[in-house]
PDB file of N, CA and C in Angstrom:
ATOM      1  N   UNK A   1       6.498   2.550 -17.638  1.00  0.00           N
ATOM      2  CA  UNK A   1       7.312   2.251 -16.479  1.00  0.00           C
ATOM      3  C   UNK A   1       6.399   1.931 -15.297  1.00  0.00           C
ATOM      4  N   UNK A   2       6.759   1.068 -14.746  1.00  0.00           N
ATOM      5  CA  UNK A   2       6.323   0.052 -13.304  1.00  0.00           C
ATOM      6  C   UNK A   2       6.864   0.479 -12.337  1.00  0.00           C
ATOM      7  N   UNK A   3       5.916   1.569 -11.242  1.00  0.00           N
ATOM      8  CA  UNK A   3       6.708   1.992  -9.654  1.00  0.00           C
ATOM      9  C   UNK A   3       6.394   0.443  -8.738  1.00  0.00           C
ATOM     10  N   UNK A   4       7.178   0.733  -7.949  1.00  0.00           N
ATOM     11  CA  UNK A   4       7.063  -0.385  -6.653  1.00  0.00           C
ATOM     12  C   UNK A   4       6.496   0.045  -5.282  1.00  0.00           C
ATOM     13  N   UNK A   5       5.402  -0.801  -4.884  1.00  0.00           N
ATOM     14  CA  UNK A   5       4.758   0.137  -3.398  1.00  0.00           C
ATOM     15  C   UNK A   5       5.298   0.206  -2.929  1.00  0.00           C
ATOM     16  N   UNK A   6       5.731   0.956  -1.900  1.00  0.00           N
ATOM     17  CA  UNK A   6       6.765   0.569  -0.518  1.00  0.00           C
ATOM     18  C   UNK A   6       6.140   0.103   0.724  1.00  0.00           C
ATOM     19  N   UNK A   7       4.580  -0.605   0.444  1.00  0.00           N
ATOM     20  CA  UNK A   7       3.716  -1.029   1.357  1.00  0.00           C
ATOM     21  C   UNK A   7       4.180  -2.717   1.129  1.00  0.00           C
ATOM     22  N   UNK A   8       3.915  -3.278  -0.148  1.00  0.00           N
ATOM     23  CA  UNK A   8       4.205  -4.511   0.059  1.00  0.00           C
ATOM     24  C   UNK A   8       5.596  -4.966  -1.185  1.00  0.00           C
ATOM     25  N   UNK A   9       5.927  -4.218  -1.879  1.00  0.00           N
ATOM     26  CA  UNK A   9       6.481  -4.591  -2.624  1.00  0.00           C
ATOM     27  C   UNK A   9       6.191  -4.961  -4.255  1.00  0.00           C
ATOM     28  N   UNK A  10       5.241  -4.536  -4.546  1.00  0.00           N
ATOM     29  CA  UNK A  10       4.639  -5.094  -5.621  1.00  0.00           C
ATOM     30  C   UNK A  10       4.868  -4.060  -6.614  1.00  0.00           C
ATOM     31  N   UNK A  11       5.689  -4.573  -7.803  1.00  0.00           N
ATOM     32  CA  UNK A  11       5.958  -3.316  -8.878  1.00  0.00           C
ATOM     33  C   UNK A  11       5.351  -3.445 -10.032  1.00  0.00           C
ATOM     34  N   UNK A  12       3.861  -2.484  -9.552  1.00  0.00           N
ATOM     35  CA  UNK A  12       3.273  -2.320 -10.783  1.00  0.00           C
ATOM     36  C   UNK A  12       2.076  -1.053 -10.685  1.00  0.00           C
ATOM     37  N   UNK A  13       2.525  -0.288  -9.554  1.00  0.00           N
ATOM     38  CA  UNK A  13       2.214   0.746  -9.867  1.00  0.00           C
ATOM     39  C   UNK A  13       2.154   1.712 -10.845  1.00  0.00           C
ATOM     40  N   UNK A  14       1.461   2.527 -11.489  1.00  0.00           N
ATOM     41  CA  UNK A  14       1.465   3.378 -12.563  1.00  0.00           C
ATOM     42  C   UNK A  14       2.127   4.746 -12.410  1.00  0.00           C
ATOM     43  N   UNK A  15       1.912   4.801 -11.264  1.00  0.00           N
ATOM     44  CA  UNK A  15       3.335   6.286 -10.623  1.00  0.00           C
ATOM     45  C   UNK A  15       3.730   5.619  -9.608  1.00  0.00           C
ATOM     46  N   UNK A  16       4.470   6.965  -9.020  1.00  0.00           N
ATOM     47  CA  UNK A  16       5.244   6.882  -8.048  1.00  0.00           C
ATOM     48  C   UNK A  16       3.861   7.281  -6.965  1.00  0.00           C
ATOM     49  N   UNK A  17       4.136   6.027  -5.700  1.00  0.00           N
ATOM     50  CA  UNK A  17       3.542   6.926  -4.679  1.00  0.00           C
ATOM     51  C   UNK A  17       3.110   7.835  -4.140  1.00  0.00           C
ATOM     52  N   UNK A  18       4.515   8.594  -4.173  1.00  0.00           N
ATOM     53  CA  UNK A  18       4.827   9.751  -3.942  1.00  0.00           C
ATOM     54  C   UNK A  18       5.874  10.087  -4.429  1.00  0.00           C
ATOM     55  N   UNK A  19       5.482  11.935  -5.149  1.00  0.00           N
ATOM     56  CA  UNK A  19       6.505  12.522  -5.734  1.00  0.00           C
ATOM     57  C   UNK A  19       7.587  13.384  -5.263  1.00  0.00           C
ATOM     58  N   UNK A  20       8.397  14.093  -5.733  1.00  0.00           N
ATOM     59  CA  UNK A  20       9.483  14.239  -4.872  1.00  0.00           C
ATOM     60  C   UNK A  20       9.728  15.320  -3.716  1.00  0.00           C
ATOM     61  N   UNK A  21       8.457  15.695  -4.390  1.00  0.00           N
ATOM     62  CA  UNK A  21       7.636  16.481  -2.943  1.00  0.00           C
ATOM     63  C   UNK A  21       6.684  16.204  -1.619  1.00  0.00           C
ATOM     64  N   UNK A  22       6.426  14.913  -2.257  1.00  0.00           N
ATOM     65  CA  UNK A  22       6.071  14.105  -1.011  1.00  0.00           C
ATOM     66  C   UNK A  22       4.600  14.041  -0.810  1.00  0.00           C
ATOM     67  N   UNK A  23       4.417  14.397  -2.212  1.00  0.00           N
ATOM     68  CA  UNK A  23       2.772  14.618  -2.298  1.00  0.00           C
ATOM     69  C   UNK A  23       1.980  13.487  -3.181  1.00  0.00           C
ATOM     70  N   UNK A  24       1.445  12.733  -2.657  1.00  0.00           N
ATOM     71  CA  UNK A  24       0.834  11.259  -2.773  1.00  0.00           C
ATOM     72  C   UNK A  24      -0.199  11.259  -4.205  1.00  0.00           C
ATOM     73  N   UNK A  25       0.005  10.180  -4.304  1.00  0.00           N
ATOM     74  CA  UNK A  25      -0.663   9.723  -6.066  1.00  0.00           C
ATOM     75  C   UNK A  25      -2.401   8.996  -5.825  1.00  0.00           C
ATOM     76  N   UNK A  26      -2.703   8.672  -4.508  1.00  0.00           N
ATOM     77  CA  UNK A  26      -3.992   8.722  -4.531  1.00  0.00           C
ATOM     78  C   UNK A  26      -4.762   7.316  -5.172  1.00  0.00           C
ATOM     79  N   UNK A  27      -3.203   6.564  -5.622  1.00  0.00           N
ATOM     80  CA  UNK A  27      -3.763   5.462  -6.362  1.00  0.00           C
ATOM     81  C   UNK A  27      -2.930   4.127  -5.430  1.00  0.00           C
ATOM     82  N   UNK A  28      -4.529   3.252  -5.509  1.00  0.00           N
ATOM     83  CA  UNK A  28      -4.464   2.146  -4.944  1.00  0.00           C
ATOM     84  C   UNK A  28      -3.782   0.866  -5.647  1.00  0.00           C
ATOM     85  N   UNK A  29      -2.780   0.435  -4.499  1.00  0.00           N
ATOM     86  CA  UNK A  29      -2.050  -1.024  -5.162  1.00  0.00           C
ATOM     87  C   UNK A  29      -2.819  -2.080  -5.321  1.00  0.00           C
ATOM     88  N   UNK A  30      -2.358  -3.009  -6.210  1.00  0.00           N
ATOM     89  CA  UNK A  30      -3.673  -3.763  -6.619  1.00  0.00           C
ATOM     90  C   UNK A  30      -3.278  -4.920  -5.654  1.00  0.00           C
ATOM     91  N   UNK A  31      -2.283  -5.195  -5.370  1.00  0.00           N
ATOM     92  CA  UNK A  31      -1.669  -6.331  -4.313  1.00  0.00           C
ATOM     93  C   UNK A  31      -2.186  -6.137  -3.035  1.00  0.00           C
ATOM     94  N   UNK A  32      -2.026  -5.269  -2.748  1.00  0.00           N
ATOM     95  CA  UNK A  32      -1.832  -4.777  -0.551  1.00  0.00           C
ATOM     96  C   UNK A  32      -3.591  -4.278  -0.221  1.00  0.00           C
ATOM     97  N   UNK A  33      -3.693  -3.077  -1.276  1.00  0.00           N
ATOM     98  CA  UNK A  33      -5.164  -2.349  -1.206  1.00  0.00           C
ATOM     99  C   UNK A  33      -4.627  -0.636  -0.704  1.00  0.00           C
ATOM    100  N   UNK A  34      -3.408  -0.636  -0.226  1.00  0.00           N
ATOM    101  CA  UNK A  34      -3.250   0.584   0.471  1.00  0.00           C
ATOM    102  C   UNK A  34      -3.427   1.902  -0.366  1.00  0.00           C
ATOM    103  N   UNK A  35      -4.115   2.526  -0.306  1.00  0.00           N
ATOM    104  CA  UNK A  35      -4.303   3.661  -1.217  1.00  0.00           C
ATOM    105  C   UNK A  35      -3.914   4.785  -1.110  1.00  0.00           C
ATOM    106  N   UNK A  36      -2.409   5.628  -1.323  1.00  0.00           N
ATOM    107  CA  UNK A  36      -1.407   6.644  -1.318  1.00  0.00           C
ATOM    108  C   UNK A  36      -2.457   7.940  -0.613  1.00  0.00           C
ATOM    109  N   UNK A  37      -2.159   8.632   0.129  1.00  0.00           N
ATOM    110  CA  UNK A  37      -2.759  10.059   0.013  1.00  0.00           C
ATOM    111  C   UNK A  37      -4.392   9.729   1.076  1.00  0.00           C
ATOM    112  N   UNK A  38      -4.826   8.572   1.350  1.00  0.00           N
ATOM    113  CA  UNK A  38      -5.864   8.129   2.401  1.00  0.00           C
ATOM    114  C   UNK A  38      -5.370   7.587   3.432  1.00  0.00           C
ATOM    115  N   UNK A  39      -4.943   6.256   3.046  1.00  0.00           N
ATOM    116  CA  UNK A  39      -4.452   5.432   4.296  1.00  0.00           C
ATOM    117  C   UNK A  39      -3.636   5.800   5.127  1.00  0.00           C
ATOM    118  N   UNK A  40      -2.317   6.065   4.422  1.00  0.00           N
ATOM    119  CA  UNK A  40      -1.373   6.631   5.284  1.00  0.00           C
ATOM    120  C   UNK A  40      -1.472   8.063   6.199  1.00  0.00           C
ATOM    121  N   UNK A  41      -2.965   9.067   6.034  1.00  0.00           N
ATOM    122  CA  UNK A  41      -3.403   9.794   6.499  1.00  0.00           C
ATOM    123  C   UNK A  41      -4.648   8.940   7.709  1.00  0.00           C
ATOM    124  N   UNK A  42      -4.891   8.140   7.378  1.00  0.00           N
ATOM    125  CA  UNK A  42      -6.225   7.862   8.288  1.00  0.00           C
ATOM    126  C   UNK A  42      -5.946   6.381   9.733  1.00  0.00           C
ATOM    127  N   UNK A  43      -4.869   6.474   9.367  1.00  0.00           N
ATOM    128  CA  UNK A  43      -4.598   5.123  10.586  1.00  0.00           C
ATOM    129  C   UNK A  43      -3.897   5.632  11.797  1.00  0.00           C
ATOM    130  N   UNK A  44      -4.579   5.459  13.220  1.00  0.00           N
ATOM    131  CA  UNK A  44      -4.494   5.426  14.227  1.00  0.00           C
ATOM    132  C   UNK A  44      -3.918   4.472  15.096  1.00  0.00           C
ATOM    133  N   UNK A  45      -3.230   4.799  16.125  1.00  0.00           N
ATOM    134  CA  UNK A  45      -2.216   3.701  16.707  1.00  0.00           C
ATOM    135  C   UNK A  45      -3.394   3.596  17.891  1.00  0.00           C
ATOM    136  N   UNK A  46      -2.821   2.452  18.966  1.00  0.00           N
ATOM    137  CA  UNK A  46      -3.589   2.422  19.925  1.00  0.00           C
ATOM    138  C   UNK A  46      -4.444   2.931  20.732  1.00  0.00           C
ATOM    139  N   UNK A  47      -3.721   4.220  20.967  1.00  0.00           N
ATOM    140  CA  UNK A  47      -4.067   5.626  22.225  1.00  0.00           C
ATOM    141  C   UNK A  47      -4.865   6.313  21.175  1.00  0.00           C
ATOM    142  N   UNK A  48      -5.531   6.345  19.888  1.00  0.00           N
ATOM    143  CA  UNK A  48      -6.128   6.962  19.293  1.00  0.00           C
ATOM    144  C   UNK A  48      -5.113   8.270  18.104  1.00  0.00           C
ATOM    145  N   UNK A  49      -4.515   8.241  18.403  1.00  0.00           N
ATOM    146  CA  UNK A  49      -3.633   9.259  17.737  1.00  0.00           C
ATOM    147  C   UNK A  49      -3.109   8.821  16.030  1.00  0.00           C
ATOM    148  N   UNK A  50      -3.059   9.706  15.384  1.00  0.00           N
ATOM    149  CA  UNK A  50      -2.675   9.836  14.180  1.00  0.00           C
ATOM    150  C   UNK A  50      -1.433   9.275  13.651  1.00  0.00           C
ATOM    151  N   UNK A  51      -0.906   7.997  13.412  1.00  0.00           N
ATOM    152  CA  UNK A  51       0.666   7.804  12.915  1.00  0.00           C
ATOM    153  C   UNK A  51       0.550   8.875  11.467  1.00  0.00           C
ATOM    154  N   UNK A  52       1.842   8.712  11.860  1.00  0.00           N
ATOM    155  CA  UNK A  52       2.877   9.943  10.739  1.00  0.00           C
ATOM    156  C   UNK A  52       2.813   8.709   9.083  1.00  0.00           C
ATOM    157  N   UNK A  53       2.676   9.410   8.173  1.00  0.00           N
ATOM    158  CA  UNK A  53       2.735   8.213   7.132  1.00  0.00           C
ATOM    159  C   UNK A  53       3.593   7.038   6.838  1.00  0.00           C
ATOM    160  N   UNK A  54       4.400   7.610   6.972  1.00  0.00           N
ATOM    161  CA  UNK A  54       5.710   6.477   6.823  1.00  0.00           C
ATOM    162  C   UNK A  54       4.945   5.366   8.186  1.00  0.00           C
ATOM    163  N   UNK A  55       4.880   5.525   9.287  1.00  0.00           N
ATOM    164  CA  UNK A  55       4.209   4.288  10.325  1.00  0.00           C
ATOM    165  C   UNK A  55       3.469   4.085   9.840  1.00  0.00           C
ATOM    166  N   UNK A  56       2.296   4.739   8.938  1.00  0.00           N
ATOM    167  CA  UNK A  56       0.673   4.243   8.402  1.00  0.00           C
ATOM    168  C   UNK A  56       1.448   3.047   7.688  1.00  0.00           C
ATOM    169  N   UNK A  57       2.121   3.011   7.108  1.00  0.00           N
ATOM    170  CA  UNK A  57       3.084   2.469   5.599  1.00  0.00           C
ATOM    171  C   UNK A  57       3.306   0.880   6.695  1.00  0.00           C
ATOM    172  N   UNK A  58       3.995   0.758   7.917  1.00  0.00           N
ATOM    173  CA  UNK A  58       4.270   0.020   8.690  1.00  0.00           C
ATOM    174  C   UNK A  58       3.608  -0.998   8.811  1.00  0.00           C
ATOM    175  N   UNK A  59       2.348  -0.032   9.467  1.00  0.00           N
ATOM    176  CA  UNK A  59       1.293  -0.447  10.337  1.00  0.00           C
ATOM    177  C   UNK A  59       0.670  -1.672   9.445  1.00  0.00           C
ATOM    178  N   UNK A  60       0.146  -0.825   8.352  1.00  0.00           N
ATOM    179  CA  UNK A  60      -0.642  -1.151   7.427  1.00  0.00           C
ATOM    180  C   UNK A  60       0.187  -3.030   6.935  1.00  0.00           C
ATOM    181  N   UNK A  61       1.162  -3.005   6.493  1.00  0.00           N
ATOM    182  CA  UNK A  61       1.819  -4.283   5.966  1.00  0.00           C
ATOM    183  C   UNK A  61       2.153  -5.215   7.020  1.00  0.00           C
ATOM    184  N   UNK A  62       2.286  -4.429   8.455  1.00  0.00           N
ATOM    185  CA  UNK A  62       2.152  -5.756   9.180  1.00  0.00           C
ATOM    186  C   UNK A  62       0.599  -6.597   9.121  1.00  0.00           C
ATOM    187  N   UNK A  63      -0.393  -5.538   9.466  1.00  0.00           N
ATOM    188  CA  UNK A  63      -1.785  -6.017   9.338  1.00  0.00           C
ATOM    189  C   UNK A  63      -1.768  -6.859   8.036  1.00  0.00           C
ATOM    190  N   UNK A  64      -1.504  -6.344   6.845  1.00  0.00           N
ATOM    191  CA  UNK A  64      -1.644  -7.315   5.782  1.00  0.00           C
ATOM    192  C   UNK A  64      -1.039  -8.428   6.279  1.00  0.00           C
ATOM    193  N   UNK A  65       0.109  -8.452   6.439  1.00  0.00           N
ATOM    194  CA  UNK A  65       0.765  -9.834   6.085  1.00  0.00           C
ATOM    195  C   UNK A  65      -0.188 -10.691   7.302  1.00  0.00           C
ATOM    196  N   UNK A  66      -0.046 -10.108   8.494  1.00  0.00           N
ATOM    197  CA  UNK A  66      -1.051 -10.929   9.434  1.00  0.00           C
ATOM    198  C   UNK A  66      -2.058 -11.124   8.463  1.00  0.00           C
ATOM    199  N   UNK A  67      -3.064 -10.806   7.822  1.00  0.00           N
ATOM    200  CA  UNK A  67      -4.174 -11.391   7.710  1.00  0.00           C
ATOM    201  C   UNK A  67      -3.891 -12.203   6.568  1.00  0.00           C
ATOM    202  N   UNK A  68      -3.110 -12.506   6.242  1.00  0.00           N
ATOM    203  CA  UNK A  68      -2.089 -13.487   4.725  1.00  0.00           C
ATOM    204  C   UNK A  68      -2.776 -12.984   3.604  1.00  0.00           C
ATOM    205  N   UNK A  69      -1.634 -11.949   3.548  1.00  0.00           N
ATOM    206  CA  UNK A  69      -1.414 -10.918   2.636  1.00  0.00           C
ATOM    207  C   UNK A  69      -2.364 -11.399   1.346  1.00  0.00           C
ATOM    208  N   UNK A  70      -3.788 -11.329   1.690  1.00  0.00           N
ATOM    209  CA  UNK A  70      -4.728 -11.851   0.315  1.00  0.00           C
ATOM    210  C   UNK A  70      -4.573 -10.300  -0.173  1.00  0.00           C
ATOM    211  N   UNK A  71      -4.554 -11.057  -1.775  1.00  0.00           N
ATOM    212  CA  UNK A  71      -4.364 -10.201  -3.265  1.00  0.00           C
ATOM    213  C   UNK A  71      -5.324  -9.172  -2.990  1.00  0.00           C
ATOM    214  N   UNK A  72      -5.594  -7.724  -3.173  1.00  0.00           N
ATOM    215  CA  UNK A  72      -6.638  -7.137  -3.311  1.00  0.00           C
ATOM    216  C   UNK A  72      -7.496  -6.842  -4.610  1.00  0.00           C
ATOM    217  N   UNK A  73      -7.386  -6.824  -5.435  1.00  0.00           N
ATOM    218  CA  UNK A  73      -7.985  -6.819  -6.852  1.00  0.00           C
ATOM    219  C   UNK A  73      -7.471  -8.296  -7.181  1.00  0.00           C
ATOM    220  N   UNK A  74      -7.271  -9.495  -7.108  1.00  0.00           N
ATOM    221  CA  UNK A  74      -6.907 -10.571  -7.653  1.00  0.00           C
ATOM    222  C   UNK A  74      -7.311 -10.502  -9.389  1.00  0.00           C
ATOM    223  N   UNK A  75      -8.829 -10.046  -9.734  1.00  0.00           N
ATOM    224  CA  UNK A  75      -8.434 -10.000 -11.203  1.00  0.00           C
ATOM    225  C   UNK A  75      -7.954  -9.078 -12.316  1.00  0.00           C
ATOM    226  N   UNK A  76      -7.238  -8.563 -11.791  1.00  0.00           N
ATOM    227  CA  UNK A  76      -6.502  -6.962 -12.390  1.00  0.00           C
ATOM    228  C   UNK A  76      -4.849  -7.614 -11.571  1.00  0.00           C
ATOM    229  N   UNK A  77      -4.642  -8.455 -10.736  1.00  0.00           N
ATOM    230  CA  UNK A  77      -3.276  -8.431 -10.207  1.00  0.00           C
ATOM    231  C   UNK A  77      -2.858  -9.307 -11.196  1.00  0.00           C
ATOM    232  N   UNK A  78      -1.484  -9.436 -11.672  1.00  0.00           N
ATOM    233  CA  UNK A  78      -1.243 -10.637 -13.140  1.00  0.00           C
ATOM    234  C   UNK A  78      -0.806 -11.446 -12.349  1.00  0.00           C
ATOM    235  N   UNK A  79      -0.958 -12.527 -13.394  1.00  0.00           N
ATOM    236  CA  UNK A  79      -1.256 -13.976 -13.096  1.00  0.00           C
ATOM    237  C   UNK A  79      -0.723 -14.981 -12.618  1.00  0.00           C
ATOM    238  N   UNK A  80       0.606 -14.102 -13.906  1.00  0.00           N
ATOM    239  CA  UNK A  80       2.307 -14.482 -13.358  1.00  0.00           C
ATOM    240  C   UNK A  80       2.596 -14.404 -11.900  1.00  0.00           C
ATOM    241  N   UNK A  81       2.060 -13.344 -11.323  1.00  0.00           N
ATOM    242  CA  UNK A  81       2.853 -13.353  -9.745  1.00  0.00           C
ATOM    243  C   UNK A  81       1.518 -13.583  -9.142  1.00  0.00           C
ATOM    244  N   UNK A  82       0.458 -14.299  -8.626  1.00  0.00           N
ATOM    245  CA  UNK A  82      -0.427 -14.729  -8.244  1.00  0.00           C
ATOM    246  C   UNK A  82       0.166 -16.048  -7.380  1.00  0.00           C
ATOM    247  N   UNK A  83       0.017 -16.214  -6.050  1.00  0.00           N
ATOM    248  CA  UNK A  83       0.522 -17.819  -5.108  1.00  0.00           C
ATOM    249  C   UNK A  83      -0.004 -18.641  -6.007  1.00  0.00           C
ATOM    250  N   UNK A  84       0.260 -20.247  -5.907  1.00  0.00           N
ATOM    251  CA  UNK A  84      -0.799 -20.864  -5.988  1.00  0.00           C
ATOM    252  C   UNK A  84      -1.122 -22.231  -5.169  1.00  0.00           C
TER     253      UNK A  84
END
């Protein structure tokens, strides 16, 4: 079974994000790069302060898509869903 990030959408995660405790899987999407249990702990808003994960989750996919949302593992992402 194939989870879906809730960073960019991409379903092919090997777990769930996060389980139903809310405690993060640590594993990186091969699409976005965001990596469960780091990122959403380590991103800072303007004033320096800590967003709450769910905003890391935000933050993070606007920045992607601004920087046009390039593949992060492109040769591990399949092929089938690759732009071209």
């Amino acid at each position: 079974m194939k989870y879906i990030c809730p960073v960019c959408g991409f379903k092919g995660l090997t777990e769930p994000a996060y389980d139903d405790r809310g405690n993060h899987s640590y594993e990186i999407c091969l699409c976005c790069g965001f990596q469960f249990g780091f990122d959403d702990y380590e991103m800072t808003s303007e004033d320096g302060s800590y967003l709450e994960p769910s905003e890391s989750i935000i933050a993070y996919r606007k920045k992607w898509l601004a920087a046009g949302a390039v593949i992060f593992s492109p040769e591990c992402y399949p092929q089938h869903q690759q732009q071209r």
